[in-house]
PDB file of N, CA and C in Angstrom:
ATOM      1  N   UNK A   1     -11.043   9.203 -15.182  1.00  0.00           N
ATOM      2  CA  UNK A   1     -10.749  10.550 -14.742  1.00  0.00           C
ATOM      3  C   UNK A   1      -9.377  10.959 -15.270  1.00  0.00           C
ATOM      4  N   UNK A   2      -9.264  12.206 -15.890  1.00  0.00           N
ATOM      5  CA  UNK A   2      -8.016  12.899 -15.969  1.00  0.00           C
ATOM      6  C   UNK A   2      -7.289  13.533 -15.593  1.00  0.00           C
ATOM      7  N   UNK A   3      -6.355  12.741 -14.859  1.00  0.00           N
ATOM      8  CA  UNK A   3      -5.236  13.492 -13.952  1.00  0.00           C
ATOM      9  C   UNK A   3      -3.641  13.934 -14.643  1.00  0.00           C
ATOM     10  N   UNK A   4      -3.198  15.054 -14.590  1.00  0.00           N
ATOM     11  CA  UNK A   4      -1.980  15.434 -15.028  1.00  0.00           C
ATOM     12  C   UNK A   4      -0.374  14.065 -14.401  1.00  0.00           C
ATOM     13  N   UNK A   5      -0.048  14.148 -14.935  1.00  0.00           N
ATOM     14  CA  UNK A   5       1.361  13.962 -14.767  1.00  0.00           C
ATOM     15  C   UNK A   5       1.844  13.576 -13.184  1.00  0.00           C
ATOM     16  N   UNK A   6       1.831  14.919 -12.943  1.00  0.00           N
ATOM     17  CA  UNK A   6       2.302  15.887 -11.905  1.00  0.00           C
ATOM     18  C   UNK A   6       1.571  15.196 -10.076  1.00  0.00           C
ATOM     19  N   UNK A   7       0.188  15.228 -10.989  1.00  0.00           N
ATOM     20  CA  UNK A   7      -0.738  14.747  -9.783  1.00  0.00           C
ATOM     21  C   UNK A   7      -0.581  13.137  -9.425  1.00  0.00           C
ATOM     22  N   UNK A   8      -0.293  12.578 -10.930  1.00  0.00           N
ATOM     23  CA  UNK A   8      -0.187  10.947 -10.589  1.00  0.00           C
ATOM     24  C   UNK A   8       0.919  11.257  -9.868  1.00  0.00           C
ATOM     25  N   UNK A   9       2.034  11.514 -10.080  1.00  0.00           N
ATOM     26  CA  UNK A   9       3.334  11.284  -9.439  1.00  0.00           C
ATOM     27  C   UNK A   9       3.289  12.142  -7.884  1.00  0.00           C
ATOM     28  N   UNK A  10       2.740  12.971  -7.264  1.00  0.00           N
ATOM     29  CA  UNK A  10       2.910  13.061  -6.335  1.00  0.00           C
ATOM     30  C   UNK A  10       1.806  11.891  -5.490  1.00  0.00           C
ATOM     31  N   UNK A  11       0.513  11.758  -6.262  1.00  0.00           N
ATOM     32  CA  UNK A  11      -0.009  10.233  -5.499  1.00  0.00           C
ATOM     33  C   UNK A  11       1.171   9.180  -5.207  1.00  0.00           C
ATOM     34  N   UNK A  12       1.617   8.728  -6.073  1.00  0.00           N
ATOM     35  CA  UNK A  12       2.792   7.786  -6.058  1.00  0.00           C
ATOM     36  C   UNK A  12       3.811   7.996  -5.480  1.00  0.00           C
ATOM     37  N   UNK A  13       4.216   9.177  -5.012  1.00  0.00           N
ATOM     38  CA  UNK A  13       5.302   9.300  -4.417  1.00  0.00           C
ATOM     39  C   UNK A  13       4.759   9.288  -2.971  1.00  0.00           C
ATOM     40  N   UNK A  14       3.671   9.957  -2.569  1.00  0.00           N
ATOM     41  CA  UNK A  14       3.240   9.758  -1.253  1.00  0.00           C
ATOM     42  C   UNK A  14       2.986   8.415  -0.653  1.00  0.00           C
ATOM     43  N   UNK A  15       2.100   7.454  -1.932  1.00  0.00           N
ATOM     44  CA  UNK A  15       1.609   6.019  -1.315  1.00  0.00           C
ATOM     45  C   UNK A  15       2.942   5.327  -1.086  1.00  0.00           C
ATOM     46  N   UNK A  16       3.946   5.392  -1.724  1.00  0.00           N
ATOM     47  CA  UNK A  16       5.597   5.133  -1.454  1.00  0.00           C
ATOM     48  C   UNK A  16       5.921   5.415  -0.058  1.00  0.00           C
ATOM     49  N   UNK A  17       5.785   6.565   0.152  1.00  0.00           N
ATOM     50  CA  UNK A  17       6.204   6.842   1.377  1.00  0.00           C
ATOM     51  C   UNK A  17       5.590   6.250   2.469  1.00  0.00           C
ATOM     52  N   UNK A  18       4.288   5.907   2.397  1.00  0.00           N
ATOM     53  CA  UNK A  18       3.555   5.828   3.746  1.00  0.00           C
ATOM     54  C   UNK A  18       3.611   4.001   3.690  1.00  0.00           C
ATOM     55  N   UNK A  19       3.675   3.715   2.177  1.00  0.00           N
ATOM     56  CA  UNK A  19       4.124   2.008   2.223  1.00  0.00           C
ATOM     57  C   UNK A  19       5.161   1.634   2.671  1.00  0.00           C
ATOM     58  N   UNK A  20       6.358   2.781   2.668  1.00  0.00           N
ATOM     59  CA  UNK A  20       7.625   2.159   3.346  1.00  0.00           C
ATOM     60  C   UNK A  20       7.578   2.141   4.988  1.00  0.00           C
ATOM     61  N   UNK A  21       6.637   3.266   5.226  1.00  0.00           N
ATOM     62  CA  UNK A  21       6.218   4.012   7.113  1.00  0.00           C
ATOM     63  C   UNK A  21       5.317   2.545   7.224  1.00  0.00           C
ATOM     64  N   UNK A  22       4.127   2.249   6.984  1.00  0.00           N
ATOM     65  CA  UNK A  22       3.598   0.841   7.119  1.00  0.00           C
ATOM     66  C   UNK A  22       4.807  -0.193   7.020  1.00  0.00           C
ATOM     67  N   UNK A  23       6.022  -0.544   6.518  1.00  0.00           N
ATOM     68  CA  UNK A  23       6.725  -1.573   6.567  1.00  0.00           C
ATOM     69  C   UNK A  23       7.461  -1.395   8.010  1.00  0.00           C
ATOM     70  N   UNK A  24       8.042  -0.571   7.876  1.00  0.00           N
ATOM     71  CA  UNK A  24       8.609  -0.027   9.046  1.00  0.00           C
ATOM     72  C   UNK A  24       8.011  -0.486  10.924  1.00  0.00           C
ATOM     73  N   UNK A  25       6.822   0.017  10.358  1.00  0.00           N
ATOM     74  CA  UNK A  25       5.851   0.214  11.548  1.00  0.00           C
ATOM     75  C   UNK A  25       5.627  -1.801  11.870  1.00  0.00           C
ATOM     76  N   UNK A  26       5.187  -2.308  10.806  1.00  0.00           N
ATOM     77  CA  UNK A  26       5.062  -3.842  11.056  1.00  0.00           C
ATOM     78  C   UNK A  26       5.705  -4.588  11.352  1.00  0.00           C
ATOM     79  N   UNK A  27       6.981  -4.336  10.934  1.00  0.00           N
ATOM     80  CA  UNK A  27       8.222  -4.939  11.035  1.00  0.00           C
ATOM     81  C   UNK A  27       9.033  -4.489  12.770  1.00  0.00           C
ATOM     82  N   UNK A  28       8.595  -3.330  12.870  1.00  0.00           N
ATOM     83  CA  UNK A  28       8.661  -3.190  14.593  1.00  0.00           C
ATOM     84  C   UNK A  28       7.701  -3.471  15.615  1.00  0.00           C
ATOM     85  N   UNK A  29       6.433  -3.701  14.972  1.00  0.00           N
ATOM     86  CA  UNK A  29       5.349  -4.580  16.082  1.00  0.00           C
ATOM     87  C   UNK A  29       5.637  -5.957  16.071  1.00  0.00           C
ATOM     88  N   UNK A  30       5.766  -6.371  14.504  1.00  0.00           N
ATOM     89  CA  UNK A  30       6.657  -7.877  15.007  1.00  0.00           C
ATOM     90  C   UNK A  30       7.791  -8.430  15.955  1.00  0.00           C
ATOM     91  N   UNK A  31       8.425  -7.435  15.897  1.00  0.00           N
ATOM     92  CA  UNK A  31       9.461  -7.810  16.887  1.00  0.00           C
ATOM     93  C   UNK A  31       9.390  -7.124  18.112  1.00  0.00           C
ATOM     94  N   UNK A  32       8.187  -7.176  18.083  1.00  0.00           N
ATOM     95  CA  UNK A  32       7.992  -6.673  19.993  1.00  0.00           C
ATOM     96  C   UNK A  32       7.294  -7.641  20.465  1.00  0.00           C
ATOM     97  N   UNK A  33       8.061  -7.787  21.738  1.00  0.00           N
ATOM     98  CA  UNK A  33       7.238  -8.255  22.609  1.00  0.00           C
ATOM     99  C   UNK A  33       5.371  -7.719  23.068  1.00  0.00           C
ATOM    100  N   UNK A  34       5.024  -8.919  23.862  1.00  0.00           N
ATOM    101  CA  UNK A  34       3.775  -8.639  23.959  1.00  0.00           C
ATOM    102  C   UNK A  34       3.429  -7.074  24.506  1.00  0.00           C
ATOM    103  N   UNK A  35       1.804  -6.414  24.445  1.00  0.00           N
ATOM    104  CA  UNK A  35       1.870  -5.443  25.261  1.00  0.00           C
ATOM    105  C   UNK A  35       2.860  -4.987  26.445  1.00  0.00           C
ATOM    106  N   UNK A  36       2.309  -5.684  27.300  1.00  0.00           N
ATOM    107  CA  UNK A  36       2.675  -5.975  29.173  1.00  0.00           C
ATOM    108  C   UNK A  36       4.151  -5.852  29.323  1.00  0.00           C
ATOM    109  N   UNK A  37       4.474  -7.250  28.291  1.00  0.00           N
ATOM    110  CA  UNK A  37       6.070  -7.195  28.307  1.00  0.00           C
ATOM    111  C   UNK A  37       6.759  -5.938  27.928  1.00  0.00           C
ATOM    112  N   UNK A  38       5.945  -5.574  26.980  1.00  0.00           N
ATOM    113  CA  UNK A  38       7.182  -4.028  26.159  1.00  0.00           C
ATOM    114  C   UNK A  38       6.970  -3.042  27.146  1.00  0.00           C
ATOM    115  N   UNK A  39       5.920  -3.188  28.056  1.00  0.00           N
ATOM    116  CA  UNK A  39       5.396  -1.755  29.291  1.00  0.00           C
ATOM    117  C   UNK A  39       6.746  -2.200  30.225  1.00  0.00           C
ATOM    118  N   UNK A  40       6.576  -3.355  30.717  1.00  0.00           N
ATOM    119  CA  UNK A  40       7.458  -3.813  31.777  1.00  0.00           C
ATOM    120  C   UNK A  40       8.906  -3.563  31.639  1.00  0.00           C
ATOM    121  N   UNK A  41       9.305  -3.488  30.292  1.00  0.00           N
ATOM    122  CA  UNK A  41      10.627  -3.889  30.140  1.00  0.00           C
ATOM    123  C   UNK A  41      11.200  -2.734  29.312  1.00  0.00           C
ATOM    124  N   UNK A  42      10.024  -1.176  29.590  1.00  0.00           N
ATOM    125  CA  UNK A  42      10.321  -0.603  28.503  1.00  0.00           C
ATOM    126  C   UNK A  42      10.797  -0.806  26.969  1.00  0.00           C
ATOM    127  N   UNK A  43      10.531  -1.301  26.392  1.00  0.00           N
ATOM    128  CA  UNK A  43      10.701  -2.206  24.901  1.00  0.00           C
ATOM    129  C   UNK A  43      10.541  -0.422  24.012  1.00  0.00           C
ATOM    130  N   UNK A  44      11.459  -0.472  23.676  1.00  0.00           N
ATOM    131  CA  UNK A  44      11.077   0.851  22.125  1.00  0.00           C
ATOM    132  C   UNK A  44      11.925  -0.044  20.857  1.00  0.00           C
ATOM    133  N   UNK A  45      11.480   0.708  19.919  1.00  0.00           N
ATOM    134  CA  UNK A  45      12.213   0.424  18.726  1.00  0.00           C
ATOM    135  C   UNK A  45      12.650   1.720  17.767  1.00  0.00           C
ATOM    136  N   UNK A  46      13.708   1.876  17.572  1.00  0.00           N
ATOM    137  CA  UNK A  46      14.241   3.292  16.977  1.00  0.00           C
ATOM    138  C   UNK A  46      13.254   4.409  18.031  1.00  0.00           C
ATOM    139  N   UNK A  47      13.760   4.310  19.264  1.00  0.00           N
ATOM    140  CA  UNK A  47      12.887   4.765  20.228  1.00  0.00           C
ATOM    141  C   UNK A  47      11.720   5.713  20.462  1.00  0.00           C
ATOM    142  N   UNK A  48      10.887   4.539  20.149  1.00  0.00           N
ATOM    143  CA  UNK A  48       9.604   4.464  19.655  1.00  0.00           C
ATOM    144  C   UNK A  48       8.693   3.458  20.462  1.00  0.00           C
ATOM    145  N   UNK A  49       7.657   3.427  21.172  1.00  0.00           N
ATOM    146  CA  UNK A  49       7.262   2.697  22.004  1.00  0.00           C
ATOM    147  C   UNK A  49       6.240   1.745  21.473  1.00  0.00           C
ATOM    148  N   UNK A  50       5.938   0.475  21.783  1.00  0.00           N
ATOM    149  CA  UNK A  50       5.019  -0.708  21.379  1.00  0.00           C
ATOM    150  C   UNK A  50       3.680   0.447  20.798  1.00  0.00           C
ATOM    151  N   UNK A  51       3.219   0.876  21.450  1.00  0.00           N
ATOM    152  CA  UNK A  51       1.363   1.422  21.354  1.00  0.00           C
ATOM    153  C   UNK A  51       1.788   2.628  20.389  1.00  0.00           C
ATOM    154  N   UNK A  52       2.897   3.366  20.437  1.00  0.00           N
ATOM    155  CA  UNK A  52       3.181   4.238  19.041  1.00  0.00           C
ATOM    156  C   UNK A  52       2.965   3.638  17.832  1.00  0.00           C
ATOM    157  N   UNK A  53       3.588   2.780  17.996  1.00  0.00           N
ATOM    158  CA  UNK A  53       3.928   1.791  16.713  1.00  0.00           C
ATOM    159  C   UNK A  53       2.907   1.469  16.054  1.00  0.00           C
ATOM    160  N   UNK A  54       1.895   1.164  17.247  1.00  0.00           N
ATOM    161  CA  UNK A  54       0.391   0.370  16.726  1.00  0.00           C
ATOM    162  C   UNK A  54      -0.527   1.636  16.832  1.00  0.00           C
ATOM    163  N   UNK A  55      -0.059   2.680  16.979  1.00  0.00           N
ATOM    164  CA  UNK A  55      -1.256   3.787  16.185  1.00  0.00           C
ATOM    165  C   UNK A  55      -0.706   3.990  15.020  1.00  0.00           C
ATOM    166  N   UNK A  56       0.993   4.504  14.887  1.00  0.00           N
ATOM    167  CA  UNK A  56       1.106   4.807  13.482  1.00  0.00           C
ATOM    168  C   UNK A  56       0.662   3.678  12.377  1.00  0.00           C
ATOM    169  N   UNK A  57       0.583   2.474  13.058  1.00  0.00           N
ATOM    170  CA  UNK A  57       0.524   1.758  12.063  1.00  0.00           C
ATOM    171  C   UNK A  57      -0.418   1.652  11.226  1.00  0.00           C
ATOM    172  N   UNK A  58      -1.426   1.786  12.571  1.00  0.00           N
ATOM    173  CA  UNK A  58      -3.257   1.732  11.952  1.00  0.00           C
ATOM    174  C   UNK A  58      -3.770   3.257  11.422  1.00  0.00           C
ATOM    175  N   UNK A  59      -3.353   4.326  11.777  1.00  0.00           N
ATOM    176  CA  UNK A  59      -3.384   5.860  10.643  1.00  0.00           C
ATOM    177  C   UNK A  59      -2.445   5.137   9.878  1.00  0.00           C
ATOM    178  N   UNK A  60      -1.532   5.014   9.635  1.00  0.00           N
ATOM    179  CA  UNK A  60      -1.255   5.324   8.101  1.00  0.00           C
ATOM    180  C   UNK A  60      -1.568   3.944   7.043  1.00  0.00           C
ATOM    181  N   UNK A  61      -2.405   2.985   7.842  1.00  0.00           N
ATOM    182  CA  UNK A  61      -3.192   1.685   7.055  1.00  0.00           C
ATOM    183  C   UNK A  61      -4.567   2.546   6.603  1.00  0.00           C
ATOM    184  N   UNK A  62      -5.110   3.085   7.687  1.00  0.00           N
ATOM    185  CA  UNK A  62      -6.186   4.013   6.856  1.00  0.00           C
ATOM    186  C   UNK A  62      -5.429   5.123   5.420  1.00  0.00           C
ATOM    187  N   UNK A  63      -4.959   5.674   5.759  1.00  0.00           N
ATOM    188  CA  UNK A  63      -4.203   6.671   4.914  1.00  0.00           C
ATOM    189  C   UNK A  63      -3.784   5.820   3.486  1.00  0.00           C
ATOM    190  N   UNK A  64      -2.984   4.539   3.761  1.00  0.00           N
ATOM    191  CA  UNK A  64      -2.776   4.046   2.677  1.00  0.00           C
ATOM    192  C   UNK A  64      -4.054   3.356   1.726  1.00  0.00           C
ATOM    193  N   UNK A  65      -5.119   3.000   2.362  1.00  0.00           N
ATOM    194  CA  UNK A  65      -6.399   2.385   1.614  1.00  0.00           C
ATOM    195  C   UNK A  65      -7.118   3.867   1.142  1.00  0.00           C
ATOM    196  N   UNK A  66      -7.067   5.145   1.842  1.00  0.00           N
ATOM    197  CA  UNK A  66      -7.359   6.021   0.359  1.00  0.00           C
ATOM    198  C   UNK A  66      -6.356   6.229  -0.287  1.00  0.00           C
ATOM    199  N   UNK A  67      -4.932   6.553  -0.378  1.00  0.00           N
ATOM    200  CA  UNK A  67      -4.417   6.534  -1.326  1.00  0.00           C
ATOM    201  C   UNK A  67      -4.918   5.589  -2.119  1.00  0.00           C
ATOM    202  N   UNK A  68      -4.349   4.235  -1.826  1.00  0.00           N
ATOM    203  CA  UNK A  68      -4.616   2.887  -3.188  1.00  0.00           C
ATOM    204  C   UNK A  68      -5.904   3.288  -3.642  1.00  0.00           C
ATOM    205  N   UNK A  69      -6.918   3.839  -3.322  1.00  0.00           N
ATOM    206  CA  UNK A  69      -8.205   4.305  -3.942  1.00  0.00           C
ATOM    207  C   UNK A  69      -7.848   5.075  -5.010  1.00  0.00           C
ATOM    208  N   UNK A  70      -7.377   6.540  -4.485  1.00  0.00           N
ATOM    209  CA  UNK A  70      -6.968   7.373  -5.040  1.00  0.00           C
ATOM    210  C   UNK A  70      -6.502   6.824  -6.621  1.00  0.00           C
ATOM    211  N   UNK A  71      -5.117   6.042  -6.304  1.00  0.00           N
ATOM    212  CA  UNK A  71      -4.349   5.707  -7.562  1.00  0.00           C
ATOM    213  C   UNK A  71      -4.876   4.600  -8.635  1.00  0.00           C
ATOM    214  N   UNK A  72      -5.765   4.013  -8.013  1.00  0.00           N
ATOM    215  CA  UNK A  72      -6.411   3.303  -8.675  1.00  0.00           C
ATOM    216  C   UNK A  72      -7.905   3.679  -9.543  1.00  0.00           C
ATOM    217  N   UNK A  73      -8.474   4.757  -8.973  1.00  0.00           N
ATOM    218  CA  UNK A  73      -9.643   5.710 -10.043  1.00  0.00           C
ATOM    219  C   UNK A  73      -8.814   6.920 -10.924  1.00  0.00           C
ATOM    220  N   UNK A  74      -7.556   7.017 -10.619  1.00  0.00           N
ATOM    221  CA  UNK A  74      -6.815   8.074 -11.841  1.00  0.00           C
ATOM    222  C   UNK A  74      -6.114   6.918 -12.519  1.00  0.00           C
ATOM    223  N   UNK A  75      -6.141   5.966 -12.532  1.00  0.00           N
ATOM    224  CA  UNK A  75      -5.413   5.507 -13.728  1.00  0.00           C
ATOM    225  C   UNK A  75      -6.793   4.197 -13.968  1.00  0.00           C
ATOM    226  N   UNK A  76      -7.525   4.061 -14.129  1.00  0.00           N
ATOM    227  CA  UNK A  76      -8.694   3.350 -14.476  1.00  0.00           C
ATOM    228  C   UNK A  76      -8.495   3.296 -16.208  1.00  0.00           C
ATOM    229  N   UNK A  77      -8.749   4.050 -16.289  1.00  0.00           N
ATOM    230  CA  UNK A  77      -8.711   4.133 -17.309  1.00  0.00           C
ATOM    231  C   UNK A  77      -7.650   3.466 -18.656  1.00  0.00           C
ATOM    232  N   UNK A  78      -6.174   3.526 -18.310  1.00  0.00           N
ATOM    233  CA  UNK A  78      -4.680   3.451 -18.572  1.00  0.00           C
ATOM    234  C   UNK A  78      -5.386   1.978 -18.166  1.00  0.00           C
ATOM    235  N   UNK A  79      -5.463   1.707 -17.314  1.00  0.00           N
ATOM    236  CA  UNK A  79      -5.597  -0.165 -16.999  1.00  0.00           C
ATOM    237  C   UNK A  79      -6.150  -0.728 -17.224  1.00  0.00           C
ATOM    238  N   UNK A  80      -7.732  -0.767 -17.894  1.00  0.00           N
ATOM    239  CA  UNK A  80      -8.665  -1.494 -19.081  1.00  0.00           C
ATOM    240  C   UNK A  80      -7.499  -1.012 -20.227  1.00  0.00           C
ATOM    241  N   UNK A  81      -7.378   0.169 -20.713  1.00  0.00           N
ATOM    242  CA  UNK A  81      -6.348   0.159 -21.797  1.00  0.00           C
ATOM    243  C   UNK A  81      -5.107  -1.117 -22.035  1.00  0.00           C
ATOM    244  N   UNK A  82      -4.715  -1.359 -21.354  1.00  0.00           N
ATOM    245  CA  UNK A  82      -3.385  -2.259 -21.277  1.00  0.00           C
ATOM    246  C   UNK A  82      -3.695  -3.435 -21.088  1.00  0.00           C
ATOM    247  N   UNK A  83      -5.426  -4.062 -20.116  1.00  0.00           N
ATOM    248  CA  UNK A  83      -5.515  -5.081 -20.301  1.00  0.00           C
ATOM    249  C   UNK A  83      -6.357  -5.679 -21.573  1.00  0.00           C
ATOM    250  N   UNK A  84      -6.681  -4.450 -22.059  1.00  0.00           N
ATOM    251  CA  UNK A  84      -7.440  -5.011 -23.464  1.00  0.00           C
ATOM    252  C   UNK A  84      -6.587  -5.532 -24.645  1.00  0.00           C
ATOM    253  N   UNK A  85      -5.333  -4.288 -24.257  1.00  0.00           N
ATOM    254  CA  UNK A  85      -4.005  -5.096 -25.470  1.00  0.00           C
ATOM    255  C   UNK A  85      -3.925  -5.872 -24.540  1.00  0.00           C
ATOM    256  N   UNK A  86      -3.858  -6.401 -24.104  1.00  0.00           N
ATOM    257  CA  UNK A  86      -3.011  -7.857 -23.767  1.00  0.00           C
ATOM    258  C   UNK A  86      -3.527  -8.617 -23.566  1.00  0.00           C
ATOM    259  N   UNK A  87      -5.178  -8.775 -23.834  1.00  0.00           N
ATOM    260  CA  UNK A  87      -5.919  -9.792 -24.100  1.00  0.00           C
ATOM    261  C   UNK A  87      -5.799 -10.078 -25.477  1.00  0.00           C
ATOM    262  N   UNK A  88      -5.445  -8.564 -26.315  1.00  0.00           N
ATOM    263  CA  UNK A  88      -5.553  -8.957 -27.985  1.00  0.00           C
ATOM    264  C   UNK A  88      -4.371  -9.401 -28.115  1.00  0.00           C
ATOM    265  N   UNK A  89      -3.551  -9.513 -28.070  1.00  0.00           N
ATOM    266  CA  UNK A  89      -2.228  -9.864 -27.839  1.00  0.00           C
ATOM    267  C   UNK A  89      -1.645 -11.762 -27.705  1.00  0.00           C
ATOM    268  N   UNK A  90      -2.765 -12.180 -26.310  1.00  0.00           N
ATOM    269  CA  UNK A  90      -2.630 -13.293 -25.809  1.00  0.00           C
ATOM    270  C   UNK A  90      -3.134 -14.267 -26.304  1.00  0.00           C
ATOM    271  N   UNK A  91      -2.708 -15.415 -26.133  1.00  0.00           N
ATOM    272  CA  UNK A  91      -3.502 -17.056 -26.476  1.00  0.00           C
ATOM    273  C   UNK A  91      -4.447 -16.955 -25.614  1.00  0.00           C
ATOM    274  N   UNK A  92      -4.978 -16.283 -24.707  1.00  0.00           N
ATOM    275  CA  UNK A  92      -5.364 -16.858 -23.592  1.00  0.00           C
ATOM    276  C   UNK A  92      -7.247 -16.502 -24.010  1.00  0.00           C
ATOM    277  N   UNK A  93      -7.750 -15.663 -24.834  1.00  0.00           N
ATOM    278  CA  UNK A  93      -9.006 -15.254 -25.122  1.00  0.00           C
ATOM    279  C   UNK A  93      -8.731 -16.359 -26.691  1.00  0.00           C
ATOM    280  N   UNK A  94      -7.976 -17.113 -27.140  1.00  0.00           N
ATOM    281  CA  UNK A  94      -8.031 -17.929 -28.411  1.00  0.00           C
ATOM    282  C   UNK A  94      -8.705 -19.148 -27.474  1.00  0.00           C
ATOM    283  N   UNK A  95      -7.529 -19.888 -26.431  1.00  0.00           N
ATOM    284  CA  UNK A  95      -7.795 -20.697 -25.557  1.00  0.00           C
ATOM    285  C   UNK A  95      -8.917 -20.571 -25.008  1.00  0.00           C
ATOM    286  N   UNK A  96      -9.671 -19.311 -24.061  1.00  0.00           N
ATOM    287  CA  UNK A  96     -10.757 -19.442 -23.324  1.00  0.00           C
ATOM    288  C   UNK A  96     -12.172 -19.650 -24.678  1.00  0.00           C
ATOM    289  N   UNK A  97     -11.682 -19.134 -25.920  1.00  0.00           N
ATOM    290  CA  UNK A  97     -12.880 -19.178 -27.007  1.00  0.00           C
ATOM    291  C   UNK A  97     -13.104 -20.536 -27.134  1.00  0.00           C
ATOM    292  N   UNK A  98     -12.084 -21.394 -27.442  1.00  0.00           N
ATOM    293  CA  UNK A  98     -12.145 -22.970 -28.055  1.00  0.00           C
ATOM    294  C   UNK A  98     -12.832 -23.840 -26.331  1.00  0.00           C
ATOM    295  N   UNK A  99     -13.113 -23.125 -25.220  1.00  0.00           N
ATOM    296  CA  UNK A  99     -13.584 -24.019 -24.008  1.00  0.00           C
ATOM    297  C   UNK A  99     -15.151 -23.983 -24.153  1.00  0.00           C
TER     298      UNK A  99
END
């Protein structure tokens, strides 16, 4: 498929964003305490509560598996391209011929 410029780069700039919001988000369910405990003890993080955390986390895990879809059928194409040079390129189709 042929996508402009313009379009790859705002894919990429979005899956960026929501990969850094997924790091974010994991990296503050890890360090929470259990459910119960974070209810009990009020637990937030950048005050933000345990069960926030674990919705944003899981929307924007959906969100990020269509993006990676997304970026991966506009550049299909570009990526058989690059792995075909670099099969012609490599020992590694000389090596797999002589097995």
């Amino acid at each position: 498929m042929k996508a402009s410029a313009l379009v790859r780069g705002i894919v990429d700039l979005i899956l960026t964003i929501v990969f850094v919001l997924v790091a974010v988000s994991g990296i503050a369910l890890y360090l929470a305490p259990s459910g119960k405990v974070a209810e009990l003890l009020g637990w937030t993080f950048l005050g933000v509560t345990r069960a926030t955390w674990e919705a944003v986390h899981t929307y924007l895990g959906f969100i990020m598996i269509g993006l990676v879809a997304i970026h991966l059928i506009l550049g299909f194409n570009s990526m058989i391209v690059m792995l075909k040079s670099a099969f012609k390129k490599s020992r590694v189709k000389t090596i797999a011929g002589l097995l």
